[in-house]
Protein backbone atom coordinates (compact mmCIF):
# COMPACT_ATOMS: atom_id res chain seq x y z
CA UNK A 1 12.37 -0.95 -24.68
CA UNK A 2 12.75 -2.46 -21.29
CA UNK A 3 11.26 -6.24 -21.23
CA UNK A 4 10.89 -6.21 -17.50
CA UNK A 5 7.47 -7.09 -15.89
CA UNK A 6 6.95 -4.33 -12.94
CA UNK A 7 3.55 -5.37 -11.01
CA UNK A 8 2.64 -1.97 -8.87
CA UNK A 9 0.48 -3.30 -5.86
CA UNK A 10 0.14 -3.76 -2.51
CA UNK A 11 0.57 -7.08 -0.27
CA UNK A 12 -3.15 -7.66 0.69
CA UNK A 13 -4.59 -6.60 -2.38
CA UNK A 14 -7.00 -9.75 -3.33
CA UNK A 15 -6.68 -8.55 -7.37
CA UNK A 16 -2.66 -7.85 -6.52
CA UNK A 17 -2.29 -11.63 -5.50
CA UNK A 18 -4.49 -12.69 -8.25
CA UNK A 19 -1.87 -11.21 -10.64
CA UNK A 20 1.15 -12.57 -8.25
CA UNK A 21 -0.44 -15.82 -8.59
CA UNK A 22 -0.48 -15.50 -12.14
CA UNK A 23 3.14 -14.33 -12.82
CA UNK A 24 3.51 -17.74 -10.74
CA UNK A 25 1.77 -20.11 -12.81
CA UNK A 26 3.51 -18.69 -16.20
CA UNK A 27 6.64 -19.40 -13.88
CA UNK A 28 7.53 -15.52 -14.63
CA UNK A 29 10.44 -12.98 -13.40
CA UNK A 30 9.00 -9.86 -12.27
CA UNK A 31 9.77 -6.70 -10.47
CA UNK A 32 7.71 -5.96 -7.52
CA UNK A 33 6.94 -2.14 -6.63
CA UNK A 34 5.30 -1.69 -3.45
CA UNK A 35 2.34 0.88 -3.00
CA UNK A 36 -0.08 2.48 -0.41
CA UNK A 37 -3.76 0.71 -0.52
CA UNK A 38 -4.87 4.20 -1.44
CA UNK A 39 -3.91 7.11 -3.16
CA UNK A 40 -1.95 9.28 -3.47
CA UNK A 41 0.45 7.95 -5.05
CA UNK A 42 2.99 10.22 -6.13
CA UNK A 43 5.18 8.12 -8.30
CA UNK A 44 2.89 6.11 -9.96
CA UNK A 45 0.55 8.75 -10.76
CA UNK A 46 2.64 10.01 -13.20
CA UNK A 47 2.73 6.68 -14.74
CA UNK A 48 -0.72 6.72 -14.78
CA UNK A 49 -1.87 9.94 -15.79
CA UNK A 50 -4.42 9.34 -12.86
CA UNK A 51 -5.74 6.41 -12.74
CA UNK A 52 -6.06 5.69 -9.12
CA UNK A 53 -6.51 1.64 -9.47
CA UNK A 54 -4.29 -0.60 -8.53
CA UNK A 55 -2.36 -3.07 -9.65
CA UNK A 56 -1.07 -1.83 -12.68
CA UNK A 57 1.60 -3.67 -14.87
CA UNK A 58 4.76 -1.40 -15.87
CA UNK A 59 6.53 -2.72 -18.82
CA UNK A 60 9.39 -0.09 -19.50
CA UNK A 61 7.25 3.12 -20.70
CA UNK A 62 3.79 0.83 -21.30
CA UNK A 63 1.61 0.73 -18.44
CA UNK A 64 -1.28 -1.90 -18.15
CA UNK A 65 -3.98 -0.71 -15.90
CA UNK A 66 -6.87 -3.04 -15.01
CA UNK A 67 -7.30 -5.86 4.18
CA UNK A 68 -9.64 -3.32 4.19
CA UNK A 69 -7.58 -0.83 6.64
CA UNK A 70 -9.80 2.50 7.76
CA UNK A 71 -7.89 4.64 4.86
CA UNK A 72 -9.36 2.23 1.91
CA UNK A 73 -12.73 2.68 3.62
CA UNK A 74 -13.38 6.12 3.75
CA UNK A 75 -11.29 6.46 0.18
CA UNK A 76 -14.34 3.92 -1.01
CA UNK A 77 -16.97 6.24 0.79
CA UNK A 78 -15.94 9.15 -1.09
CA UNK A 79 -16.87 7.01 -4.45
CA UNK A 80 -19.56 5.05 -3.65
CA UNK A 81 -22.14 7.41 -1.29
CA UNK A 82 -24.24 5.48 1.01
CA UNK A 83 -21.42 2.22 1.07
CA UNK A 84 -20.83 1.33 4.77
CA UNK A 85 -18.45 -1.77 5.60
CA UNK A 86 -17.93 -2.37 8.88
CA UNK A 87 -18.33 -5.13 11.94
CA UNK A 88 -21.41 -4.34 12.87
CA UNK A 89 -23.12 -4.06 9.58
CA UNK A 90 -21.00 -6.92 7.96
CA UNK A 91 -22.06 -9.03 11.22
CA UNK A 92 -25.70 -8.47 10.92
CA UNK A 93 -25.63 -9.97 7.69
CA UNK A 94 -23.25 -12.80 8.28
CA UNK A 95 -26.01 -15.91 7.41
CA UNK A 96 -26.68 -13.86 3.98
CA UNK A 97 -22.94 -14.03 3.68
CA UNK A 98 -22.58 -17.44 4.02
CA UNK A 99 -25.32 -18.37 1.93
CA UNK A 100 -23.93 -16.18 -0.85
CA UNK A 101 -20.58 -17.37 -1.01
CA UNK A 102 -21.54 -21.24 -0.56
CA UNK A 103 -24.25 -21.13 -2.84
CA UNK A 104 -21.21 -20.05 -5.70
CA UNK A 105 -18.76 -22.83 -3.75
CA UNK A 106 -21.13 -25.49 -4.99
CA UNK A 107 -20.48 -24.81 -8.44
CA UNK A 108 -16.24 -25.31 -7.89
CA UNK A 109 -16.95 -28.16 -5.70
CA UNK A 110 -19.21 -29.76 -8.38
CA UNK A 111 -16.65 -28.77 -11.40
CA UNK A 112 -13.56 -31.21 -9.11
CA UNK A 113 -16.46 -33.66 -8.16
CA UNK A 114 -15.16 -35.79 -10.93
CA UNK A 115 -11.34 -35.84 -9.65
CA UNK A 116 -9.97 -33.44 -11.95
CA UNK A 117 -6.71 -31.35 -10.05
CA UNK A 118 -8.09 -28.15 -11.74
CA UNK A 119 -11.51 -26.20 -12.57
CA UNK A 120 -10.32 -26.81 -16.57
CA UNK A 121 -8.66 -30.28 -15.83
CA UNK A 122 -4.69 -28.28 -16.28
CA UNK A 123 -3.77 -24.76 -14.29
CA UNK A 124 -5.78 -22.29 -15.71
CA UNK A 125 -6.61 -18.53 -15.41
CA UNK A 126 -10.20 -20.01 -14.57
CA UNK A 127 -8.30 -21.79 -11.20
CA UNK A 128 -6.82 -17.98 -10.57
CA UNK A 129 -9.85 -16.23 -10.84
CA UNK A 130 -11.52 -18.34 -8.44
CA UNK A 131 -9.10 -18.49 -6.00
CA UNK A 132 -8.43 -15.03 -5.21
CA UNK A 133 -11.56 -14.09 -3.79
CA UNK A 134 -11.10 -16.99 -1.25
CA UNK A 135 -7.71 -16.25 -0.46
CA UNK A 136 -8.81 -13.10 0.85
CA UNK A 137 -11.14 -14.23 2.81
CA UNK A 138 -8.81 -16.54 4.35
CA UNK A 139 -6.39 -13.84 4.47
CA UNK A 140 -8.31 -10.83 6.48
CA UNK A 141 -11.39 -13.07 8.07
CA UNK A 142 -9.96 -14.39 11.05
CA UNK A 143 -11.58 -17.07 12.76
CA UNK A 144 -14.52 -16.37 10.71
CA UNK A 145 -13.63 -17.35 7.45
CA UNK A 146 -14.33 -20.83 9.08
CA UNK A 147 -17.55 -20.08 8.83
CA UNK A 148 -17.79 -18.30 5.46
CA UNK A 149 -15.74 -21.16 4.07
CA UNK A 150 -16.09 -24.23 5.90
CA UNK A 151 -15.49 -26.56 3.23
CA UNK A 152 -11.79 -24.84 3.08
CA UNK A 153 -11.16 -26.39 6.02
CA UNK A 154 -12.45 -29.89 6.08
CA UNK A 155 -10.24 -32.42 3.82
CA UNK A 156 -12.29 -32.55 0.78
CA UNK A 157 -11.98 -31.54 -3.48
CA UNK A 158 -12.19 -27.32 -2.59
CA UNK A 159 -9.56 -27.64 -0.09
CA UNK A 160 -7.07 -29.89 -2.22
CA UNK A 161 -7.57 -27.59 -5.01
CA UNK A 162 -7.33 -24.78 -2.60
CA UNK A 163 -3.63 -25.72 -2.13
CA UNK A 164 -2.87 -27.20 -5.71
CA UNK A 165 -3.28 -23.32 -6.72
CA UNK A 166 -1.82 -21.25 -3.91
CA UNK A 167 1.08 -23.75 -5.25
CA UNK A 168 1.73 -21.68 -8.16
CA UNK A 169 3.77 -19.60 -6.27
CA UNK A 170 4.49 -15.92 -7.24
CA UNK A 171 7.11 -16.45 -9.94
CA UNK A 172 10.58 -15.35 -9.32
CA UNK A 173 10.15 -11.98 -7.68
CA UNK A 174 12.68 -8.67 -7.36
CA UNK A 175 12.12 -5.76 -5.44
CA UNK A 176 11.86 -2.43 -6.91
CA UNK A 177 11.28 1.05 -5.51
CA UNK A 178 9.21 3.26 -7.05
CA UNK A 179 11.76 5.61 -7.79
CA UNK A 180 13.43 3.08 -9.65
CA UNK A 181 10.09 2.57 -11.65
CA UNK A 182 9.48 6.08 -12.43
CA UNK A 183 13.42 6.60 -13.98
CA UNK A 184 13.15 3.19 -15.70
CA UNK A 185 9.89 4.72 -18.18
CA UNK A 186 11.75 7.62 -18.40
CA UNK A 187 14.35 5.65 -19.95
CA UNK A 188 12.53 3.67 -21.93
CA UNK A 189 10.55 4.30 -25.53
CA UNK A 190 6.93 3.14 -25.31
CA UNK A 191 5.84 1.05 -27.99
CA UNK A 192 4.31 1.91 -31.25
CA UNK A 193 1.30 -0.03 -31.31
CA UNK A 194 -0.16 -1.34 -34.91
CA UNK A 195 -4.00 -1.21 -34.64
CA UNK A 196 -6.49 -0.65 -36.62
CA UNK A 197 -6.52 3.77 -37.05
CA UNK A 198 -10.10 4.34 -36.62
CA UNK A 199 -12.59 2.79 -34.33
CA UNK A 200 -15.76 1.79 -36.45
CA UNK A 201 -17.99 2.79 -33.78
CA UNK A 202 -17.11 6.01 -32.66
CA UNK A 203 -14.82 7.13 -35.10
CA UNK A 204 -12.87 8.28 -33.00
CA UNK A 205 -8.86 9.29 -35.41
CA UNK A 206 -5.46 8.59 -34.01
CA UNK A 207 -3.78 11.36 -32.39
CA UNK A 208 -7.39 12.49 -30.88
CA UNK A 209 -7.53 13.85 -27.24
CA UNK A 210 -9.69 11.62 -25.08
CA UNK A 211 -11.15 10.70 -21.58
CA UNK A 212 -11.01 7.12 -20.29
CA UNK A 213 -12.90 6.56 -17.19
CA UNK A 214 -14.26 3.41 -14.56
CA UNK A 215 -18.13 2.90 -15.36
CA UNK A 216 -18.49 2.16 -11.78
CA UNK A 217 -16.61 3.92 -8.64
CA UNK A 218 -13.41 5.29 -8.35
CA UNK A 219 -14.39 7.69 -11.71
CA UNK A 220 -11.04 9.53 -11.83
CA UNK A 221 -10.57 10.31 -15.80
CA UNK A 222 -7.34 10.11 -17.58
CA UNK A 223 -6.80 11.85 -20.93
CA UNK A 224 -4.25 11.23 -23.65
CA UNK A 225 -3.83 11.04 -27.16
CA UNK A 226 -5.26 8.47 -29.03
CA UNK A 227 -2.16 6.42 -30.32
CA UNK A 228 -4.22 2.58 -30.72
CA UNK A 229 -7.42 1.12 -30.22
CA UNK A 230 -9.30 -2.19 -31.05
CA UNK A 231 -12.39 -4.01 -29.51
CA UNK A 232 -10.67 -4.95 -26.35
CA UNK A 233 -8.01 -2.19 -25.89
CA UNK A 234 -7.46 1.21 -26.03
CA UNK A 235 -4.43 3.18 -25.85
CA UNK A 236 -3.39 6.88 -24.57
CA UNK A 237 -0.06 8.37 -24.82
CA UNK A 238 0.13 10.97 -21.65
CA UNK A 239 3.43 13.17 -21.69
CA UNK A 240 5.00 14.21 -17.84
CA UNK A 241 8.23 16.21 -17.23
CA UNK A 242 9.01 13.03 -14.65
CA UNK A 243 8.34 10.12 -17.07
CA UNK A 244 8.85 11.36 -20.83
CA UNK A 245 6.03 9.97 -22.92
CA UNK A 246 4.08 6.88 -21.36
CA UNK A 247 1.50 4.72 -23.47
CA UNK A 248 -1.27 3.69 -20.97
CA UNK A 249 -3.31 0.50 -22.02
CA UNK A 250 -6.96 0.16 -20.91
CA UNK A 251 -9.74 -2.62 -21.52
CA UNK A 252 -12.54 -1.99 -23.25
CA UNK A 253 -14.99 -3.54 -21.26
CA UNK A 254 -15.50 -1.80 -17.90
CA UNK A 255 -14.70 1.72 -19.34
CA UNK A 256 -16.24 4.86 -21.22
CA UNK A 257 -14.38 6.56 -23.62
CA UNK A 258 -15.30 10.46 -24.45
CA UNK A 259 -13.41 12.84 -26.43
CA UNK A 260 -11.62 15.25 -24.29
C-alpha cells in the first residue's frame, strides 16, 4: 500500500490547521488535497462513502475521518435548526464572548506561569489542541480578536507560547489534486486490519453491514462492512466503481453505530 499521508481540507479550516500543525510538529511529509468548506464534494465522497466532515486523512486506500463564508452557514442551518451566526447576533453577545474565552485563557496562562515553553513542559498535542481555536480567532476576527484575546497581543507567557507553537510549521507539504487522490486508492490495497472479531458489547460479527453516524450535527450515515473494530475504532470497508474497495476508520467516541 501507498505510505503517503494525504490531509483533505481546506485553508481556513481551524481543525484543518490543527492537523497541519500537527504533521508540523512530527516534522512530517504530506500531500495536501484542497477542498470546498462544504459539500459536495465529488471526489472525496467516494472516499468517504459520505461522510461530509472534513479533514479526513487518506493513506493509500485507508481513510481516517475525524472562515465561516455564507455557504458553511446555511450548510450548518440545515443541521442544526434554530443556529443563527451572524454580526449582529455574535455582536450582541460580544462581553459573554469575552468572558468565555478568557475565563478558559486563565487556565493556559496559569499552566506557563511557571516558565515552562509548553502547556506539558516539551511540544505536545495538548499545545495543538489549544492553539487552534485561537488561531482562528486570530485568523477570521479582524480587529476584534484584540478584544476577544487581548493577552495575544500584549508581550506576556500566552503570546510567547502563542508563537513557540505556530513555530511548528506544517511539515514538508506537496500539493495534490483530488483527482490524483481518488486514482491513488484505486491503486492501492487497503489494509487488513487485526482486531479483535467481535465487539463484546454489541456483538456486532465481522463482515456485518452497518451505519456509522455524528451524535451531534452533520448526521449523514455511512454504511460498510464490518472488517475491524476495538474500543476506540471502528472500521467499514465501502466498495465504489471510482475507488475499488476503501477501508474507512472512525472513532468511537463521538459516533453511533447501528446495524444497517
Amino acid at each position: 500500500m501507498s505510505e503517503e499521508l494525504i490531509l483533505h481540507h481546506y485553508e481556513s479550516s481551524p481543525f484543518g490547521e490543527k492537523i497541519r500543525l500537527a504533521l508540523g510538529l512530527k516534522n512530517l511529509h504530506w500531500r495536501s488535497v484542497i477542498n470546498s468548506v462544504v459539500p459536495p464534494r465529488p471526489f472525496l465522497t467516494p472516499l468517504t462513502g459520505g461522510y461530509r466532515r472534513i479533514p479526513v486523512l487518506q493513506i493509500g486506500a485507508d481513510i481516517y475521518c475525524d472562515k465561516l463564508p455564507k455557504e458553511f452557514i446555511d450548510d450548518r442551518k440545515r443541521f442544526a435548526p434554530g443556529f443563527e451566526l451572524n454580526k449582529e447576533t455574535s455582536g450582541a453577545n460580544l462581553s459573554l464572548h469575552v468572558q468565555h474565552i478568557n475565563a478558559h485563557l486563565v487556565w493556559l496562562i496559569d499552566m506557563l506561569a511557571d516558565g515552562r515553553p509548553f502547556l506539558l513542559g516539551e511540544p505536545s498535542a495538548l499545545d495543538v489542541t489549544a492553539y487552534h481555536t485561537l488561531w482562528f480567532v486570530k485568523r477570521n476576527c479582524g480587529e476584534g480578536a484584540k478584544i476577544l484575546l487581548p493577552n495575544l497581543y500584549q508581550p506576556g507567557v500566552l503570546f510567547s507560547w502563542f508563537e513557540r507553537v505556530a513555530a511548528f510549521g506544517h511539515g514538508t507539504r506537496e500539493t495534490l489534486t483530488q483527482e490524483q487522490a481518488l486514482e491513488i486508492a484505486k491503486q492501492a490495497t487497503p489494509v487488513e486490519p487485526n482486531y479483535i472479531s467481535q465487539n463484546i458489547d454489541n456483538e456486532w460479527e465481522i463482515g456485518e453491514k452497518l451505519r456509522v453516524v455524528p451524535d451531534d450535527t452533520g448526521r449523514v450515515p455511512v454504511e460498510g462492512t464490518l472488517v475491524a473494530v476495538d474500543r476506540h475504532e471502528i472500521v467499514l470497508r465501502i466498495s465504489d466503481e471510482q475507488t475499488g474497495d476503501i477501508n474507512v476508520h472512525f472513532p468511537r467516541a463521538g459516533f453511533e453505530v447501528t446495524r444497517a
